[in-house]
Protein backbone atom coordinates (compact mmCIF):
# COMPACT_ATOMS: atom_id res chain seq x y z
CA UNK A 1 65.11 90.98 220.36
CA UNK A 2 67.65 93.65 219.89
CA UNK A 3 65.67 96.53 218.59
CA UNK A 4 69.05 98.87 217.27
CA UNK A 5 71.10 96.97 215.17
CA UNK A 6 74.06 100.11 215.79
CA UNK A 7 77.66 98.38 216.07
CA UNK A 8 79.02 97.60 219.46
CA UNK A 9 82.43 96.73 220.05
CA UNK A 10 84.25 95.65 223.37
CA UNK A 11 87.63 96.84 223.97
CA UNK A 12 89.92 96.97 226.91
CA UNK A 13 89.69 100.42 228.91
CA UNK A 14 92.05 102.62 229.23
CA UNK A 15 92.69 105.79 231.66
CA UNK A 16 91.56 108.30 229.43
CA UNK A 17 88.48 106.58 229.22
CA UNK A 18 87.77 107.23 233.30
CA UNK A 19 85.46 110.24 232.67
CA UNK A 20 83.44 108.12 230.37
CA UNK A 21 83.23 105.53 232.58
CA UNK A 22 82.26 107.76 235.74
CA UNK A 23 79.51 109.12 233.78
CA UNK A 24 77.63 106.03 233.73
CA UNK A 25 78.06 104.68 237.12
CA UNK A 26 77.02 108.17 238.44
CA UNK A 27 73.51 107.00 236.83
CA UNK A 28 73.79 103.18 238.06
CA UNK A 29 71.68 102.49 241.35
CA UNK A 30 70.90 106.19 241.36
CA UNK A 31 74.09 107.27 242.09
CA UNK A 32 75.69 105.00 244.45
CA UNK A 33 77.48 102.71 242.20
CA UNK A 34 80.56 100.73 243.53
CA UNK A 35 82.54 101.03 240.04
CA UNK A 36 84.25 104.60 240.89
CA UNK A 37 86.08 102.84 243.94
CA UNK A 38 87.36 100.00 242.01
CA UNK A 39 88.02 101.93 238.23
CA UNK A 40 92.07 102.97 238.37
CA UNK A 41 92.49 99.40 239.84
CA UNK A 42 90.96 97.73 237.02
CA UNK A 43 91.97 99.60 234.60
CA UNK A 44 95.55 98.62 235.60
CA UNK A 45 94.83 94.75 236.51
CA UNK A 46 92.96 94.27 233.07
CA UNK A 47 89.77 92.67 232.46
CA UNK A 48 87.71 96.15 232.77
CA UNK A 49 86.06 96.84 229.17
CA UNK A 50 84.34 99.70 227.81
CA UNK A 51 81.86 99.24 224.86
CA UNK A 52 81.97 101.85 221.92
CA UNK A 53 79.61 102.94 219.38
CA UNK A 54 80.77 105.38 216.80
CA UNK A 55 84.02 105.99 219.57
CA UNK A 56 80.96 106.81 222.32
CA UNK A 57 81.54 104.70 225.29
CA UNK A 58 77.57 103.58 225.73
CA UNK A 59 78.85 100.60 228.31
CA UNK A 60 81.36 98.55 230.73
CA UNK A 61 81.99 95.16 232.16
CA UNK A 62 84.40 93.41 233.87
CA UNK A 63 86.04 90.02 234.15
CA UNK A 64 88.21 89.15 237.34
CA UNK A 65 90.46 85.71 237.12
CA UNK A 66 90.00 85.20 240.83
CA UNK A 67 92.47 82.00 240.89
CA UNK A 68 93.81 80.55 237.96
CA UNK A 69 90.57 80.15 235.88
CA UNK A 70 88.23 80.69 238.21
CA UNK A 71 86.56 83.86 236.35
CA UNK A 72 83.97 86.47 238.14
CA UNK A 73 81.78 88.28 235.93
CA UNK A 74 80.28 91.80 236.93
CA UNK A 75 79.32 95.49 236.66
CA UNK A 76 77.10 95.20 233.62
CA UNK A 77 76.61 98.66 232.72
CA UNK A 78 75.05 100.38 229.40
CA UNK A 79 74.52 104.71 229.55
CA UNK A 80 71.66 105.70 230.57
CA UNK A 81 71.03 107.22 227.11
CA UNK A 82 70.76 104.00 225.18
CA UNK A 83 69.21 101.82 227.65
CA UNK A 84 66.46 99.67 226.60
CA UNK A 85 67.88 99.33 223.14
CA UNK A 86 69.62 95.36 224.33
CA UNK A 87 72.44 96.81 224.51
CA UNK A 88 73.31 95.25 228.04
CA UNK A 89 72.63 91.89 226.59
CA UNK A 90 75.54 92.16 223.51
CA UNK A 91 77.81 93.57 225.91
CA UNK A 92 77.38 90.55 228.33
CA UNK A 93 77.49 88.04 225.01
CA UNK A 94 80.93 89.20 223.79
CA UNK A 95 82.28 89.39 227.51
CA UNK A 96 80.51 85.54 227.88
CA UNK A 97 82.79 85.37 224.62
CA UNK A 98 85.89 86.67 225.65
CA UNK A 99 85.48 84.77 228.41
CA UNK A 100 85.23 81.55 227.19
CA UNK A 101 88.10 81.79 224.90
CA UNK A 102 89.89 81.71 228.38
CA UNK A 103 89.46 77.99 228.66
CA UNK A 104 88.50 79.11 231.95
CA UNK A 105 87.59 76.63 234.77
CA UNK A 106 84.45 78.28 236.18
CA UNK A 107 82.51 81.42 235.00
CA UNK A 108 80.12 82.73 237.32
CA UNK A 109 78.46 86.30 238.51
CA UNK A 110 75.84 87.34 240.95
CA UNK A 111 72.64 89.50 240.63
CA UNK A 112 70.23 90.25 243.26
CA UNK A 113 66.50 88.49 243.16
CA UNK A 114 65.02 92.09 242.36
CA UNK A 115 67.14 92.63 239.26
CA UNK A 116 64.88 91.52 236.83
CA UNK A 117 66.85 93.04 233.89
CA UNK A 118 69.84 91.58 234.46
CA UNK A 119 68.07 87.78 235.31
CA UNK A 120 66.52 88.23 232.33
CA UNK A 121 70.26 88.84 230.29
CA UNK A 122 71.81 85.78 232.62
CA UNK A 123 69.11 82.83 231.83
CA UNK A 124 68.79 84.12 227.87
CA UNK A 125 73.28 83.53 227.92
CA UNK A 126 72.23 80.30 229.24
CA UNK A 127 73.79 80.52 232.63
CA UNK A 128 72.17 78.12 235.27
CA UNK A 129 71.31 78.67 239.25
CA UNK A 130 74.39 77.50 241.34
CA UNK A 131 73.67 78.75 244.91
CA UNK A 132 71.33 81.34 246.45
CA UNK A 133 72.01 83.24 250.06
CA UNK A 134 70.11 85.33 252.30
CA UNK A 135 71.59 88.65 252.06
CA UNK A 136 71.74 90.21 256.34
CA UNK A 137 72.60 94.36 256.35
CA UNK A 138 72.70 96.58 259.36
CA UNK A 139 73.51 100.53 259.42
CA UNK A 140 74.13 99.96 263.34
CA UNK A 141 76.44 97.76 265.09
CA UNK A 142 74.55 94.50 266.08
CA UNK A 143 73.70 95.22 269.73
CA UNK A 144 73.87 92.20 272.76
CA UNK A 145 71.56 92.63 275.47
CA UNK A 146 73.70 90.59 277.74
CA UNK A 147 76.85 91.81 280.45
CA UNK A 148 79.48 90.95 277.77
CA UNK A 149 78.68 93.81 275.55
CA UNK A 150 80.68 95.67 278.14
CA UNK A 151 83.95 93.02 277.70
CA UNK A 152 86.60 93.74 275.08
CA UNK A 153 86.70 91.34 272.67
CA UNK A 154 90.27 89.88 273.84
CA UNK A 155 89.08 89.22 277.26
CA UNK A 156 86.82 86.32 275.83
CA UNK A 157 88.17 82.62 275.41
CA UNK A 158 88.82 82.79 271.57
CA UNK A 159 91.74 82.99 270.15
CA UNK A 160 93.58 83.47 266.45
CA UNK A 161 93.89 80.73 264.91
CA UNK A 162 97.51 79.90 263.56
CA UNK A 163 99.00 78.26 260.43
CA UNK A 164 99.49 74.98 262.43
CA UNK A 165 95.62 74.84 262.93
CA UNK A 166 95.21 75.46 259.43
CA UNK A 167 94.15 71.61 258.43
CA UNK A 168 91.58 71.11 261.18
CA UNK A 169 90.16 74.40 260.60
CA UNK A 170 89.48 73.07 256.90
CA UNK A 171 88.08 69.84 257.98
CA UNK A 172 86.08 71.89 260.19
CA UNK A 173 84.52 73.99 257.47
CA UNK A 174 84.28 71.37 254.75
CA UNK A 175 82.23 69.47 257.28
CA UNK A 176 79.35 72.39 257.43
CA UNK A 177 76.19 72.41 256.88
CA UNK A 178 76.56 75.95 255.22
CA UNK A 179 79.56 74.80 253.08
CA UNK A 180 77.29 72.15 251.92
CA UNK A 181 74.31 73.95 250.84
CA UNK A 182 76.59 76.98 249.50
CA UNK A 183 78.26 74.33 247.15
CA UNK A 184 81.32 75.33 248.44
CA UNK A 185 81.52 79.28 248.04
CA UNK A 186 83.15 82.02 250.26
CA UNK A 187 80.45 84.67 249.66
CA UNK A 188 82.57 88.36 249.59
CA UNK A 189 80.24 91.32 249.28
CA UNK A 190 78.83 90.32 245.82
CA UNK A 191 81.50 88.33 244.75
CA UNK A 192 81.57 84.71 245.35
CA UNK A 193 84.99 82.09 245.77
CA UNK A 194 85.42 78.82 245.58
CA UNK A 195 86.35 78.06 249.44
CA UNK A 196 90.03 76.34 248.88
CA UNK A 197 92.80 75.77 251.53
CA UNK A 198 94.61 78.82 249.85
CA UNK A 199 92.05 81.01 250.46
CA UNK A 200 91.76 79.73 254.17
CA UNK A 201 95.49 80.33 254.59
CA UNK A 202 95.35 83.89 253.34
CA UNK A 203 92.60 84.49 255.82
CA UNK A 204 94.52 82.86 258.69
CA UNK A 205 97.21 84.92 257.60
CA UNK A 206 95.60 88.23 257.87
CA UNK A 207 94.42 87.48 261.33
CA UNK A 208 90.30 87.13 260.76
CA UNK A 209 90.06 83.58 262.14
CA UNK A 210 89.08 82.58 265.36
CA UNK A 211 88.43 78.90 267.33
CA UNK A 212 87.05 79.13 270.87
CA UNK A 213 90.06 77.90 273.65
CA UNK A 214 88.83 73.99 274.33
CA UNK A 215 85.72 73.98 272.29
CA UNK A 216 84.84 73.30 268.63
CA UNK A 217 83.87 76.68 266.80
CA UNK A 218 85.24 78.85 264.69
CA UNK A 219 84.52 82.54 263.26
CA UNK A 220 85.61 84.17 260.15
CA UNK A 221 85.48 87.58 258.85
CA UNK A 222 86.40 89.58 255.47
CA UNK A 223 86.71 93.08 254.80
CA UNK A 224 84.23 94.21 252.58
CA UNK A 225 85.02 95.16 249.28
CA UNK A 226 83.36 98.56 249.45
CA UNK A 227 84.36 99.80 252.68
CA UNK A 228 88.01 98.94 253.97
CA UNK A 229 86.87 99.87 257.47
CA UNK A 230 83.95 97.23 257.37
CA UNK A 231 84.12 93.40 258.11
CA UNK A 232 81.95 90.98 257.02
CA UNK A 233 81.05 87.42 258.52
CA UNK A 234 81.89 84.92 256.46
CA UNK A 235 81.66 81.47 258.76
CA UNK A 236 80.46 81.03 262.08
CA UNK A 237 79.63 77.76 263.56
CA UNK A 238 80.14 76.02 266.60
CA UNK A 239 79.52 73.62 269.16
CA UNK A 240 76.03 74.18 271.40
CA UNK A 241 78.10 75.29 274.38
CA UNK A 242 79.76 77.84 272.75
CA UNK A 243 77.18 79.56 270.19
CA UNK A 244 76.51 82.14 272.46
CA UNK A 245 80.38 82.51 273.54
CA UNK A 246 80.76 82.99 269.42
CA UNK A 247 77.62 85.45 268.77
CA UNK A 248 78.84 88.15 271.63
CA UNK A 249 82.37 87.39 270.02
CA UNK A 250 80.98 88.60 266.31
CA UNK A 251 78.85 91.77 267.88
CA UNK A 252 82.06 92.95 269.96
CA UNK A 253 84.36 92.59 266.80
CA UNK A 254 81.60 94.79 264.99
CA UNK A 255 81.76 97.47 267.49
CA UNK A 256 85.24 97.38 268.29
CA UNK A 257 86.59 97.27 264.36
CA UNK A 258 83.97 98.42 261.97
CA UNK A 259 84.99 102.30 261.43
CA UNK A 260 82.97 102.93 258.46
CA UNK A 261 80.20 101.38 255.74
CA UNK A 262 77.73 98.66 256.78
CA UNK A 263 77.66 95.18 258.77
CA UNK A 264 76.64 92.36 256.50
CA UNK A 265 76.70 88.42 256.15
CA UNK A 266 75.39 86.36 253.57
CA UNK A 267 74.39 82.99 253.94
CA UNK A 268 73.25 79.77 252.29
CA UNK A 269 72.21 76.87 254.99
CA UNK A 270 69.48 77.26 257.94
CA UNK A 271 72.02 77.28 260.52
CA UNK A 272 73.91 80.35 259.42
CA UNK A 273 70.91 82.57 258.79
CA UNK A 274 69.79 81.64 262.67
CA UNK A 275 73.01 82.06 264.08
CA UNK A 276 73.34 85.32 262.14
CA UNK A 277 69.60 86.76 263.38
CA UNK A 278 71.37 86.14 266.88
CA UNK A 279 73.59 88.29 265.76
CA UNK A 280 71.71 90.86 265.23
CA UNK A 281 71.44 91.82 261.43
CA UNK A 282 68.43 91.75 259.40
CA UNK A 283 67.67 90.64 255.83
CA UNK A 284 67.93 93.53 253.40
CA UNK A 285 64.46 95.06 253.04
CA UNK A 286 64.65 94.55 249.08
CA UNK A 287 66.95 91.62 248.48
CA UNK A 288 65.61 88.87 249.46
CA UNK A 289 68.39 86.61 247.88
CA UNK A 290 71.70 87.22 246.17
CA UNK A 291 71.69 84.34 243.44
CA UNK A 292 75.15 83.12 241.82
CA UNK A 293 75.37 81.73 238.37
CA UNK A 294 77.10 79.38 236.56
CA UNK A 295 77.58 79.19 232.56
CA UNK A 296 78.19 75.30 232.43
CA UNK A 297 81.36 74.50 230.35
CA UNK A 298 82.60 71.23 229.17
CA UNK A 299 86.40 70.36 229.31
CA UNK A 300 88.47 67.81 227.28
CA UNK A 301 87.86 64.81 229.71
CA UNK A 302 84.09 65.12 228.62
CA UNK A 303 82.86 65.83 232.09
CA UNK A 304 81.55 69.68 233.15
């Protein structure tokens, strides 16, 4: 039950409203909030809102079209001030709102299993469970106890892969177990895609996909959101022969191009989370799973 029945309104931000804005990240996840890196690009993109009572800016959200419809809820945020009041909740209705006048194809957002708050806001909207992953951090690069730790990572028999191998590469993704059991989502530190041949083609593109020379395999990385020097690994799988060609592969890469923030993975299916212990990361010591959402909608044709 809301227990203040004070006004709230939702309104697109704007740049005088940064210092607002800063002020309640800097008491979000005591103080290491990702909003400050991201706030002068969303306030020029759109879709970053603040909420106002009496012209006080007591909250934020933000709603990213990630591809033509496809729309990403996140960063929830009320003041410290006037939390506990269900505040957070009215904010996330009239974004849900907004939202939905869209006609949108998907709306979805993430939370972690420990964020009992914000679960709590997600089920009463009437979102539903789409997809959980295991959530694998490290502070160190991952660390191989074999020779090739010593072995550059372009001395190994993998290769980019090119636009030409584009289709197979698809096929070869489509057909995986963790592609199956993610229900089809390219998980990008907290944000989740729907995996599409686009998206495959920018990654291609920016050179972070890999295929083993005469083998079946492939690796993929991301830069993480929160730390252009970091990568993240997005797909590995592989062939038997070759799994342990691909896991020295990802733990050079690490070492060799990671200048700055953390090493992380998420994943869905059994295979991935083994393949990513090999690895070397660990499960985050809090979050046990990273759970994505989806608010079901119903289009013309009658079918969700």
């Amino acid at each position: 039950m809301d227990r203040n029945p004070a006004m709230i309104s939702l309104r697109p931000a704007r740049h005088e409203d940064k210092p607002g804005i800063l002020k309640i990240a800097s008491s979000t996840w005591e103080g290491w909030d990702y909003v400050p890196l991201f706030v002068d690009a969303w306030i020029e993109e759109g879709g970053l809102y603040v909420a106002e009572n009496d012209a006080e800016i007591v909250g934020i959200t933000k709603t990213t079209d990630l591809d033509q419809g496809e729309l990403w809820l996140e960063a929830i945020r009320v003041s410290e001030e006037h939390r506990g009041k269900g505040w957070g909740f009215r904010i996330a209705r009239e974004q849900l709102d907004l939202a939905l006048a869209e006609n949108p194809v998907s709306i979805r957002l993430s939370t972690a299993d420990v964020n009992s708050a914000s679960l709590a806001v997600i089920r009463r909207l009437g979102f539903i469970l789409y997809a959980e992953f295991s959530y694998f951090l490290s502070d160190e690069p991952p660390v191989s106890s074999s020779a090739t730790q010593s072995v550059p990572t372009n001395k190994y028999d993998i290769v980019s892969v090119g636009q030409d191998k584009a289709s197979n590469a698809w096929e070869y993704i489509t057909n995986s177990e963790e592609y199956k059991t993610s229900h089809g989502l390219l998980p990008h530190t907290w944000k989740f895609y729907d995996w599409t041949p686009e998206r495959l083609t920018e990654l291609i593109e920016r050179g972070l996909v890999y295929e083993p020379v005469g083998s079946h395999g492939l690796v993929i990385f991301i830069q993480n959101r929160y730390a252009p020097g970091s990568l993240e690994l997005a797909f590995i799988e592989g062939e038997e022969n070759v799994l342990d060609l691909l896991v020295h592969f990802v733990q050079g890469k690490f070492r060799e191009e990671v200048t700055e923030g953390k090493f992380a993975a998420y994943a869905a299916g059994a295979r991935k989370k083994g393949l990513i212990r090999r690895i070397g990361l660990k499960p985050h010591p809090r979050v046990k799973k990273v759970m994505v959402f989806d608010y079901p909608l119903f289009h013309p044709t009658g079918k969700p």
